[in-house]
N, C-alpha and C. Protein backbone atom coordinates (compact mmCIF):
# COMPACT_ATOMS: atom_id res chain seq x y z
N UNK A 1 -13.23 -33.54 17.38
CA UNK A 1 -12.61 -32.25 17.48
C UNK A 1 -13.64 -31.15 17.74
N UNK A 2 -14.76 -31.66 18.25
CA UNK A 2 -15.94 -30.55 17.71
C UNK A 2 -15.65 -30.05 19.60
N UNK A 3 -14.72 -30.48 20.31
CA UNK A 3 -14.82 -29.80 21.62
C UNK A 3 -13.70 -28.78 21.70
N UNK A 4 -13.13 -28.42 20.25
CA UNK A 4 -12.23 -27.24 20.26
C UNK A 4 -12.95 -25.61 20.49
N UNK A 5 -12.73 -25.25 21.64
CA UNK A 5 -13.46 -23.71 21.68
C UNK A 5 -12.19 -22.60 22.39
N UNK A 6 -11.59 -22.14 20.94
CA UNK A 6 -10.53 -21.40 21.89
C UNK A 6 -10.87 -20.01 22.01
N UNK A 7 -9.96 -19.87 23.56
CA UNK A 7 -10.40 -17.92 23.71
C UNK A 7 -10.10 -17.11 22.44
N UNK A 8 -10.49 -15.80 22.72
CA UNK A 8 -10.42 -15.33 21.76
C UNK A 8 -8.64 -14.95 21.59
N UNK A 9 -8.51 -14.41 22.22
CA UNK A 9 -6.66 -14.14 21.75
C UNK A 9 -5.85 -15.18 21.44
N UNK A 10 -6.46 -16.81 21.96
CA UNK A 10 -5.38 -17.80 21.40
C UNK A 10 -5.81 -18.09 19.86
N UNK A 11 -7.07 -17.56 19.45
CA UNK A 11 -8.13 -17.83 18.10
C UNK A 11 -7.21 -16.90 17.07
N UNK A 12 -6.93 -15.68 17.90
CA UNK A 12 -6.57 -13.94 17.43
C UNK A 12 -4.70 -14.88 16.61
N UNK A 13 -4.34 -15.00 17.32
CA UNK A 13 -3.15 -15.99 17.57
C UNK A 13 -2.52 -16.67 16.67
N UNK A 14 -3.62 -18.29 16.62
CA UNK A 14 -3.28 -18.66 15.33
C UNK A 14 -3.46 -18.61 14.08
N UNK A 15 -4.72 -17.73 13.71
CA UNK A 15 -4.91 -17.18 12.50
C UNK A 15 -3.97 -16.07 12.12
N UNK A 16 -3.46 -15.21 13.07
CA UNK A 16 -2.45 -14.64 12.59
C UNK A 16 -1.14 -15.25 12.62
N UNK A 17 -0.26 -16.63 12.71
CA UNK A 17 0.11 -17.56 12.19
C UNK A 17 0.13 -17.66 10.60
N UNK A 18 -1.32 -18.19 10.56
CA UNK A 18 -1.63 -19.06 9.06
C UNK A 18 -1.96 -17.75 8.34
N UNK A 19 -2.24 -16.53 8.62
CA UNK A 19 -2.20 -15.72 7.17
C UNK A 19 -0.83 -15.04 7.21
N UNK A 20 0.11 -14.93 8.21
CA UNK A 20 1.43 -14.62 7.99
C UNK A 20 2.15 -15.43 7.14
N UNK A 21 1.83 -16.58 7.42
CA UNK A 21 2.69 -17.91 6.59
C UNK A 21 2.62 -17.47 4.97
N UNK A 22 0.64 -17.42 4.61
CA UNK A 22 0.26 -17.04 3.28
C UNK A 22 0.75 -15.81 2.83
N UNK A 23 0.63 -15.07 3.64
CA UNK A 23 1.23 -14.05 2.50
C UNK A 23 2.25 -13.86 2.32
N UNK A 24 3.20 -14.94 3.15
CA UNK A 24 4.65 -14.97 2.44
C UNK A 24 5.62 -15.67 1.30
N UNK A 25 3.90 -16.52 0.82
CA UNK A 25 4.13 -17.13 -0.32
C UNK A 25 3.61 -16.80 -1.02
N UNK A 26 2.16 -15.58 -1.01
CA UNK A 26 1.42 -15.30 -1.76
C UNK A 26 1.57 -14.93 -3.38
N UNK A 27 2.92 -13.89 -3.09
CA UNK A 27 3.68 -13.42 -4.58
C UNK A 27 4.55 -14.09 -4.78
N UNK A 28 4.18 -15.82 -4.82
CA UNK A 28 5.70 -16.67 -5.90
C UNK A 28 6.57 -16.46 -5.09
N UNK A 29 6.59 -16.38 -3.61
CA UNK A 29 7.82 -16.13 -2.63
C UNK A 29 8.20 -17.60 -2.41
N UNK A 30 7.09 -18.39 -2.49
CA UNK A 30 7.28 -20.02 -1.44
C UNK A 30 8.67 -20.41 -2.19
N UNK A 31 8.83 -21.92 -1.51
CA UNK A 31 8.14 -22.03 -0.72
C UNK A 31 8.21 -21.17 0.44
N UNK A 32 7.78 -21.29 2.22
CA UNK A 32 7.47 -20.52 3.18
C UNK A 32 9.07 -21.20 3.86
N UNK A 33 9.77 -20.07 4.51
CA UNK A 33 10.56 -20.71 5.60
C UNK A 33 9.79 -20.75 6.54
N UNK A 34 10.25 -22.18 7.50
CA UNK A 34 9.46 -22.48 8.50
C UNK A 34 9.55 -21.60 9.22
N UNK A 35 8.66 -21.08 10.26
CA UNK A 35 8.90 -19.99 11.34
C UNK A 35 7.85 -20.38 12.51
N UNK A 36 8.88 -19.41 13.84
CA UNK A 36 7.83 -20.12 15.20
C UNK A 36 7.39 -18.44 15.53
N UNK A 37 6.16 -17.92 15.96
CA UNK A 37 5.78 -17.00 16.56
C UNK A 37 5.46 -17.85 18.15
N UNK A 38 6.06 -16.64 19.11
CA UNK A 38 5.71 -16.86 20.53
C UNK A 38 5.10 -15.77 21.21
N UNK A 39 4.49 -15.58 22.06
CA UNK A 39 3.86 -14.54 22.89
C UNK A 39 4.47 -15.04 23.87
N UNK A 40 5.21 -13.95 25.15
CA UNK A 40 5.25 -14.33 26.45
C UNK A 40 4.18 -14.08 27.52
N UNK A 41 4.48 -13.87 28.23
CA UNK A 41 3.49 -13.86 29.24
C UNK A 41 3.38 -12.93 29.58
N UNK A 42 4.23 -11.38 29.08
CA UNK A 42 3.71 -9.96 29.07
C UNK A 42 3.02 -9.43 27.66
N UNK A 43 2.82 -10.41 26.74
CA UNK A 43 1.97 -10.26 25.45
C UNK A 43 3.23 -9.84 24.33
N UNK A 44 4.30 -9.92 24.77
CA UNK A 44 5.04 -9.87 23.62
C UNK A 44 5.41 -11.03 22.76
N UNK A 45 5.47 -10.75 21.11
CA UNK A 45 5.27 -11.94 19.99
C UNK A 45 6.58 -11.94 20.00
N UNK A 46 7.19 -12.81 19.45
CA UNK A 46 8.36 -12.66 18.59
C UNK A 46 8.29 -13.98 17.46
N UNK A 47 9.52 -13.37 16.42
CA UNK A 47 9.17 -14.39 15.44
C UNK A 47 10.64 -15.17 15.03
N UNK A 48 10.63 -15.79 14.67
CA UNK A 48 12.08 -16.58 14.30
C UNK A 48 11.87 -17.84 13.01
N UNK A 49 12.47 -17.47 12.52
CA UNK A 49 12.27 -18.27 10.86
C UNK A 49 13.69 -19.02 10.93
N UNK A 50 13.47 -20.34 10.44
CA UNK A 50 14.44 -21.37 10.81
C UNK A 50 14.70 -21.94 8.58
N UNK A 51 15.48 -21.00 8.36
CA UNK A 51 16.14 -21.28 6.85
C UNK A 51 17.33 -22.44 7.09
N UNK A 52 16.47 -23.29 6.47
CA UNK A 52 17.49 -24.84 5.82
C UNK A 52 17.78 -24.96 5.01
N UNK A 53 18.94 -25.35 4.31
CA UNK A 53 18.96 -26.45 3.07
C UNK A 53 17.78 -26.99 2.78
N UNK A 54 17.18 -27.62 3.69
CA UNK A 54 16.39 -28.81 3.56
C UNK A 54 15.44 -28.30 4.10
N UNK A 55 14.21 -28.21 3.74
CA UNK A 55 12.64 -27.35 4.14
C UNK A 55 12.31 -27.98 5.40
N UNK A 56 12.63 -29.48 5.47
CA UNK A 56 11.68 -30.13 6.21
C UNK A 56 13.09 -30.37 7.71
N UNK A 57 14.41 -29.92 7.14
CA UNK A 57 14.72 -29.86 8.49
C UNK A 57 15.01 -28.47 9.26
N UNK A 58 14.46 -26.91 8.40
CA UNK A 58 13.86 -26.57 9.28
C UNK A 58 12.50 -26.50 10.35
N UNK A 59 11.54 -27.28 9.34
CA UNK A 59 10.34 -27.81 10.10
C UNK A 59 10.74 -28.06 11.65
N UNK A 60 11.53 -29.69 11.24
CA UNK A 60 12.31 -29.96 12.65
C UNK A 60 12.87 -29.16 13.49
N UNK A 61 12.86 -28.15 12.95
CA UNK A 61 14.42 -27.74 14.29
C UNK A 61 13.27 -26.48 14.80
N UNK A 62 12.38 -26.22 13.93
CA UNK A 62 11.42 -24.94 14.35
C UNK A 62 10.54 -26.00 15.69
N UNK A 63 10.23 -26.57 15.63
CA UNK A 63 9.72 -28.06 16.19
C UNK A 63 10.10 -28.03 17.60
N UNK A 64 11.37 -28.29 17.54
CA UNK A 64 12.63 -28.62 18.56
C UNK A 64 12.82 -27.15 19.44
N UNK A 65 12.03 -26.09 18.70
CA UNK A 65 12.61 -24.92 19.83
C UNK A 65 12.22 -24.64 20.38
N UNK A 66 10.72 -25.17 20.76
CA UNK A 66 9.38 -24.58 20.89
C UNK A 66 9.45 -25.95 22.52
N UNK A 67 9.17 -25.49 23.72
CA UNK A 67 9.60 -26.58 25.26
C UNK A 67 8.92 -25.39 26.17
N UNK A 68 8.71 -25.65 27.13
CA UNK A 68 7.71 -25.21 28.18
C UNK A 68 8.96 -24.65 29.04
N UNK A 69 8.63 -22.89 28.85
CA UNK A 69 10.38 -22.52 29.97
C UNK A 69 9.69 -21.76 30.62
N UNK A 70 8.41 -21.96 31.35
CA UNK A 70 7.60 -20.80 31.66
C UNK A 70 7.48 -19.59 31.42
N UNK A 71 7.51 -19.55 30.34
CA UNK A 71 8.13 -17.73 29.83
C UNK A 71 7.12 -17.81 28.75
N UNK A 72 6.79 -18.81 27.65
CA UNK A 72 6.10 -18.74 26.54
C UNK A 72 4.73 -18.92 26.87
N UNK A 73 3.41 -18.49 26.53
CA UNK A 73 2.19 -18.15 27.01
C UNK A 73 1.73 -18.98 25.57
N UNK A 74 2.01 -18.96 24.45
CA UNK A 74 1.50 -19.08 23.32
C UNK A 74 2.36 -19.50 22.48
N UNK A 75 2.13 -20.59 21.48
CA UNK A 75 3.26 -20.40 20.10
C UNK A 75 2.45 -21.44 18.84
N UNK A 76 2.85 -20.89 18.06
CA UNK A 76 2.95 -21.24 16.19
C UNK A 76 3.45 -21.38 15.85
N UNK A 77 3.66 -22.58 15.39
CA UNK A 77 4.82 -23.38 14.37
C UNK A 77 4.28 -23.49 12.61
N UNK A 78 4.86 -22.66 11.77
CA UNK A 78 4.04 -22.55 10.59
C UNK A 78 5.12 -23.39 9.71
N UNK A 79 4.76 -24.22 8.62
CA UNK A 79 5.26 -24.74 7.93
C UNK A 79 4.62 -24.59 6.47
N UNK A 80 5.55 -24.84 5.24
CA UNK A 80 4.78 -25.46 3.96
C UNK A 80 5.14 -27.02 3.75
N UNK A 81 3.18 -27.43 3.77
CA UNK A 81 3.58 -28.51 3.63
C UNK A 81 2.31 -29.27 3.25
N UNK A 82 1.51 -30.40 3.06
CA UNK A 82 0.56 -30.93 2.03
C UNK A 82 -0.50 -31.37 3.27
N UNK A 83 -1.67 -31.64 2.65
CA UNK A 83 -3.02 -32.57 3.13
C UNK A 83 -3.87 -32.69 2.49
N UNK A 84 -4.41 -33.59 2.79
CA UNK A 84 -5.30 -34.43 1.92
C UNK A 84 -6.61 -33.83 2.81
N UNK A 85 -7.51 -33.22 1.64
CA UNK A 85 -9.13 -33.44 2.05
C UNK A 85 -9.90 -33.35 1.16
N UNK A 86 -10.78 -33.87 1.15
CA UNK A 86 -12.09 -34.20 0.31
C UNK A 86 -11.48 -34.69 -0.91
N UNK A 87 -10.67 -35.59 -0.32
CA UNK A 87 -9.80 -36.66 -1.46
C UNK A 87 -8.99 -36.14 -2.47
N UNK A 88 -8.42 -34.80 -2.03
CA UNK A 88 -7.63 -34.32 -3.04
C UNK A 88 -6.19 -34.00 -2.00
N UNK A 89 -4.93 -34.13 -2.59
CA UNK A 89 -3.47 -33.51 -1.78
C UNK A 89 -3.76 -32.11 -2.36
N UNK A 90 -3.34 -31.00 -1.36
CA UNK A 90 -3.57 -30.11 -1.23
C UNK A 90 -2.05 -29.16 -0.65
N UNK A 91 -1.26 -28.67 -1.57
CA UNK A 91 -0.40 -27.99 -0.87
C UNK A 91 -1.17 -26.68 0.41
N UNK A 92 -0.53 -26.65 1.71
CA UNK A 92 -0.72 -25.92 2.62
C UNK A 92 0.05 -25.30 3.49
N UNK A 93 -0.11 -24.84 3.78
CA UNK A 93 0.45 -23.83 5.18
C UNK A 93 -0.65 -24.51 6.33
N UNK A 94 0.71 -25.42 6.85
CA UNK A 94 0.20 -25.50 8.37
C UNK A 94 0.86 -24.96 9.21
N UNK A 95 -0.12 -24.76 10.26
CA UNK A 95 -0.11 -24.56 11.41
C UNK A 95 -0.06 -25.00 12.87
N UNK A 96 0.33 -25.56 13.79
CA UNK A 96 0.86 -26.25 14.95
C UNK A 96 0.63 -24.79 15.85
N UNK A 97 -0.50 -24.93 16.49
CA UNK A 97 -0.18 -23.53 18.23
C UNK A 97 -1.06 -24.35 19.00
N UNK A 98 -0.43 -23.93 20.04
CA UNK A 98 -0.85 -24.24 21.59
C UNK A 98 -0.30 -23.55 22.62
N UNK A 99 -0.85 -23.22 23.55
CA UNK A 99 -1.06 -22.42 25.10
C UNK A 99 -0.33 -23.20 26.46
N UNK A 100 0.47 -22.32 26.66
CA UNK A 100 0.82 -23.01 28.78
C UNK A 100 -0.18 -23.79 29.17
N UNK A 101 -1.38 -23.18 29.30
CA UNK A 101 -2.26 -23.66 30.01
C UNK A 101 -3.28 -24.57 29.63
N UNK A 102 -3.14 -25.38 28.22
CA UNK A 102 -4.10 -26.22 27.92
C UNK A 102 -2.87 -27.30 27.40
N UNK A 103 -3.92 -28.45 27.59
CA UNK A 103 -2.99 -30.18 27.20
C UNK A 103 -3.07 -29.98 26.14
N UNK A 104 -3.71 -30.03 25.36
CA UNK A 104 -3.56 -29.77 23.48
C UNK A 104 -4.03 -28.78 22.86
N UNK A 105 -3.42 -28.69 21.70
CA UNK A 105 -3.08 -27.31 20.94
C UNK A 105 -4.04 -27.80 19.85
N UNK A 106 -3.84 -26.90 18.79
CA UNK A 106 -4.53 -27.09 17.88
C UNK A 106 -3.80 -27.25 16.20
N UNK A 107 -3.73 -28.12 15.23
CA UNK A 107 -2.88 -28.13 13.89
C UNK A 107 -4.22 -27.53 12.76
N UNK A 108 -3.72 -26.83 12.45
CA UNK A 108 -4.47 -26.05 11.41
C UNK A 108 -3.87 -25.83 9.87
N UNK A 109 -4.99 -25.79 8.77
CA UNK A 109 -3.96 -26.13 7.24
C UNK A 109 -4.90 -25.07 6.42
N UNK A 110 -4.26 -24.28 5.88
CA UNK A 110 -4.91 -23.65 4.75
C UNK A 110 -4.55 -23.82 3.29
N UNK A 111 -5.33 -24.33 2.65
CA UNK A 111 -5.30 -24.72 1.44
C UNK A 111 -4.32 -23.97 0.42
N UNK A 112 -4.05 -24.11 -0.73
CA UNK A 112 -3.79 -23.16 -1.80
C UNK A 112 -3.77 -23.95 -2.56
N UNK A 113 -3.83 -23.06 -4.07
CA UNK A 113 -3.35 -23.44 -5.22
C UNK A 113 -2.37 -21.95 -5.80
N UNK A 114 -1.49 -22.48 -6.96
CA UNK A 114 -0.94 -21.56 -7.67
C UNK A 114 -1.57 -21.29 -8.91
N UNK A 115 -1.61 -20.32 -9.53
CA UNK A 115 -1.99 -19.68 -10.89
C UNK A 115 -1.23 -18.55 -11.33
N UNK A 116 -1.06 -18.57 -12.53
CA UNK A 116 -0.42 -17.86 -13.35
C UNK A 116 -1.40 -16.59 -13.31
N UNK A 117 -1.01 -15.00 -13.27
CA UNK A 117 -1.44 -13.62 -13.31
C UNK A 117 -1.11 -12.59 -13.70
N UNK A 118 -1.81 -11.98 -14.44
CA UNK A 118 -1.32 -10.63 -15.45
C UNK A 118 -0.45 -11.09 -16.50
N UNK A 119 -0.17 -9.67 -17.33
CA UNK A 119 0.03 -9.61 -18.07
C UNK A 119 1.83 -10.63 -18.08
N UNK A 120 2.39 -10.37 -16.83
CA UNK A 120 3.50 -10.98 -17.25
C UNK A 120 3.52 -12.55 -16.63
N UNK A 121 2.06 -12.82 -16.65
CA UNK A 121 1.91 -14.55 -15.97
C UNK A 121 2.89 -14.78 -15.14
N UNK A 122 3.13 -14.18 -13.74
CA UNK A 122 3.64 -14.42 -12.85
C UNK A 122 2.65 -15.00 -12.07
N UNK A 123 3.40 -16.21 -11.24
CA UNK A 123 2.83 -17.12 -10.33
C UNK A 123 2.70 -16.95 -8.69
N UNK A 124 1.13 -16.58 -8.85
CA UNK A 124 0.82 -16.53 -7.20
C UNK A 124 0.00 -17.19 -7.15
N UNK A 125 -0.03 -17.89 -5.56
CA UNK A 125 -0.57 -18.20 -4.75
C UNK A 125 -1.77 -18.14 -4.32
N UNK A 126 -3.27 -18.64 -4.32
CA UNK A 126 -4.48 -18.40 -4.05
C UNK A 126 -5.06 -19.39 -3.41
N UNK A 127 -5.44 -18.51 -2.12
CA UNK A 127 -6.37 -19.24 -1.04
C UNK A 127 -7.33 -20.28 -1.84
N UNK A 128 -7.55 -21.54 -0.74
CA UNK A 128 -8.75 -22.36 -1.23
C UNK A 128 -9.41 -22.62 0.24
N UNK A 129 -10.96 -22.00 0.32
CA UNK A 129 -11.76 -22.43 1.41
C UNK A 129 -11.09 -21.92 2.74
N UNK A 130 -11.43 -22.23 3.86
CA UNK A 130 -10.57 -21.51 4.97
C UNK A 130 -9.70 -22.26 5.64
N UNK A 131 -8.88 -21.58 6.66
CA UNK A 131 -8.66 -22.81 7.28
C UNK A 131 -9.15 -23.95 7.90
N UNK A 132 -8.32 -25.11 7.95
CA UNK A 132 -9.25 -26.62 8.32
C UNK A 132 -8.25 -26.58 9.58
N UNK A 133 -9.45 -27.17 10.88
CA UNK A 133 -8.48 -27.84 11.63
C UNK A 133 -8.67 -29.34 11.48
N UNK A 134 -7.08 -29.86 11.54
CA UNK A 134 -7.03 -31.32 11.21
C UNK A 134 -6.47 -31.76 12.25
N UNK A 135 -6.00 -31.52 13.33
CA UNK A 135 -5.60 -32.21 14.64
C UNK A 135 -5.35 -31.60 15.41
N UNK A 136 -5.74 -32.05 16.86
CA UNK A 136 -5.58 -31.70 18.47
C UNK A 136 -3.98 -32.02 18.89
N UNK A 137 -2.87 -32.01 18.47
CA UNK A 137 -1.89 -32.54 19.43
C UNK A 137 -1.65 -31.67 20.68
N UNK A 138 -0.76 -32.81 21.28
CA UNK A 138 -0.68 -31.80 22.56
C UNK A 138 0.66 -31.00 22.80
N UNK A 139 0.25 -29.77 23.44
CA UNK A 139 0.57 -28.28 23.44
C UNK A 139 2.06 -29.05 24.05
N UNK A 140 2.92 -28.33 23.31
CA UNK A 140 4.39 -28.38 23.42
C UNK A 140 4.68 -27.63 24.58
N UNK A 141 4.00 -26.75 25.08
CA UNK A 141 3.70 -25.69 26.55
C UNK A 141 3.43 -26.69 27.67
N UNK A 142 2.59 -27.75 27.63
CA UNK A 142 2.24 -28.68 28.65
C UNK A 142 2.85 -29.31 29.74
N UNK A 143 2.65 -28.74 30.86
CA UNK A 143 3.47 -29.21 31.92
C UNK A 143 2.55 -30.09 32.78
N UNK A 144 1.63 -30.10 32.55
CA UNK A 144 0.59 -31.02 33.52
C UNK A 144 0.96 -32.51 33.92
N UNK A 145 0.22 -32.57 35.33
CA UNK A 145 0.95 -34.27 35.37
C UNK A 145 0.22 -35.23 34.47
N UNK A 146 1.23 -35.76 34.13
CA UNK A 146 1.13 -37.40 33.55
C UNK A 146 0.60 -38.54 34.09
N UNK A 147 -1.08 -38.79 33.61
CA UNK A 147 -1.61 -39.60 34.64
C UNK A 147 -1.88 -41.36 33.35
């Protein structure tokens, strides 16, 4: 993965993704509804949060919305959801973005833990280490031929 070098606005992009995700669990909100941010191709974002019953089938369906209509320039698929590193499970906020114009995107996870705070031990949310990237898949944007 060490040949990941993204421009700066797709960099700008998905970090603003993964700290949108966090701070919407930050104050004891989580878990996170899944949500997709898109940029078009005149630089406009938009955002759409996919509330389930079931956490993991809005994952899916946030997943499912995200197809190459030549219109989307950019997108983030943010989820709550776990990984394992340095041999520990790790609840996270991942991240899934990728670009029109590149074969693979990038999956990104930011750590947390919860702790109890103040006086009325309410439970938030606290960053651990930065984000990790943990996989290259390829960009849901990808129209390139299939060789």
């Amino acid at each position: 993965m060490n040949d990941f070098s993204p421009s700066e606005d797709f960099a700008g992009f998905f970090f603003l993704a993964i700290d949108h995700g966090f701070t919407s669990i930050e104050d004891g909100g989580g878990p996170l509804v899944p949500f997709t941010m898109t940029v078009d191709s005149a630089g406009q974002k938009k955002l759409t949060r996919f509330a389930m019953e079931k956490l993991e089938d809005g994952v899916e369906a946030a997943k499912n919305s995200v197809a190459s209509t030549g219109v989307i320039a950019m997108y983030a698929i943010a989820w709550d959801g776990f990984v394992t590193l340095e041999g520990r499970k790790w609840d996270a906020i991942c991240v899934e973005a990728g670009e029109a114009q590149a074969e693979f995107g990038a999956l990104f996870c930011q750590r947390y833990t919860t702790e109890k705070k103040g006086l009325l031990r309410r439970t938030r949310s606290v960053r651990v280490g930065n984000p990790a990237l943990i996989g290259r898949p390829r960009s849901r944007l990808w129209v390139g031929s299939e060789l």
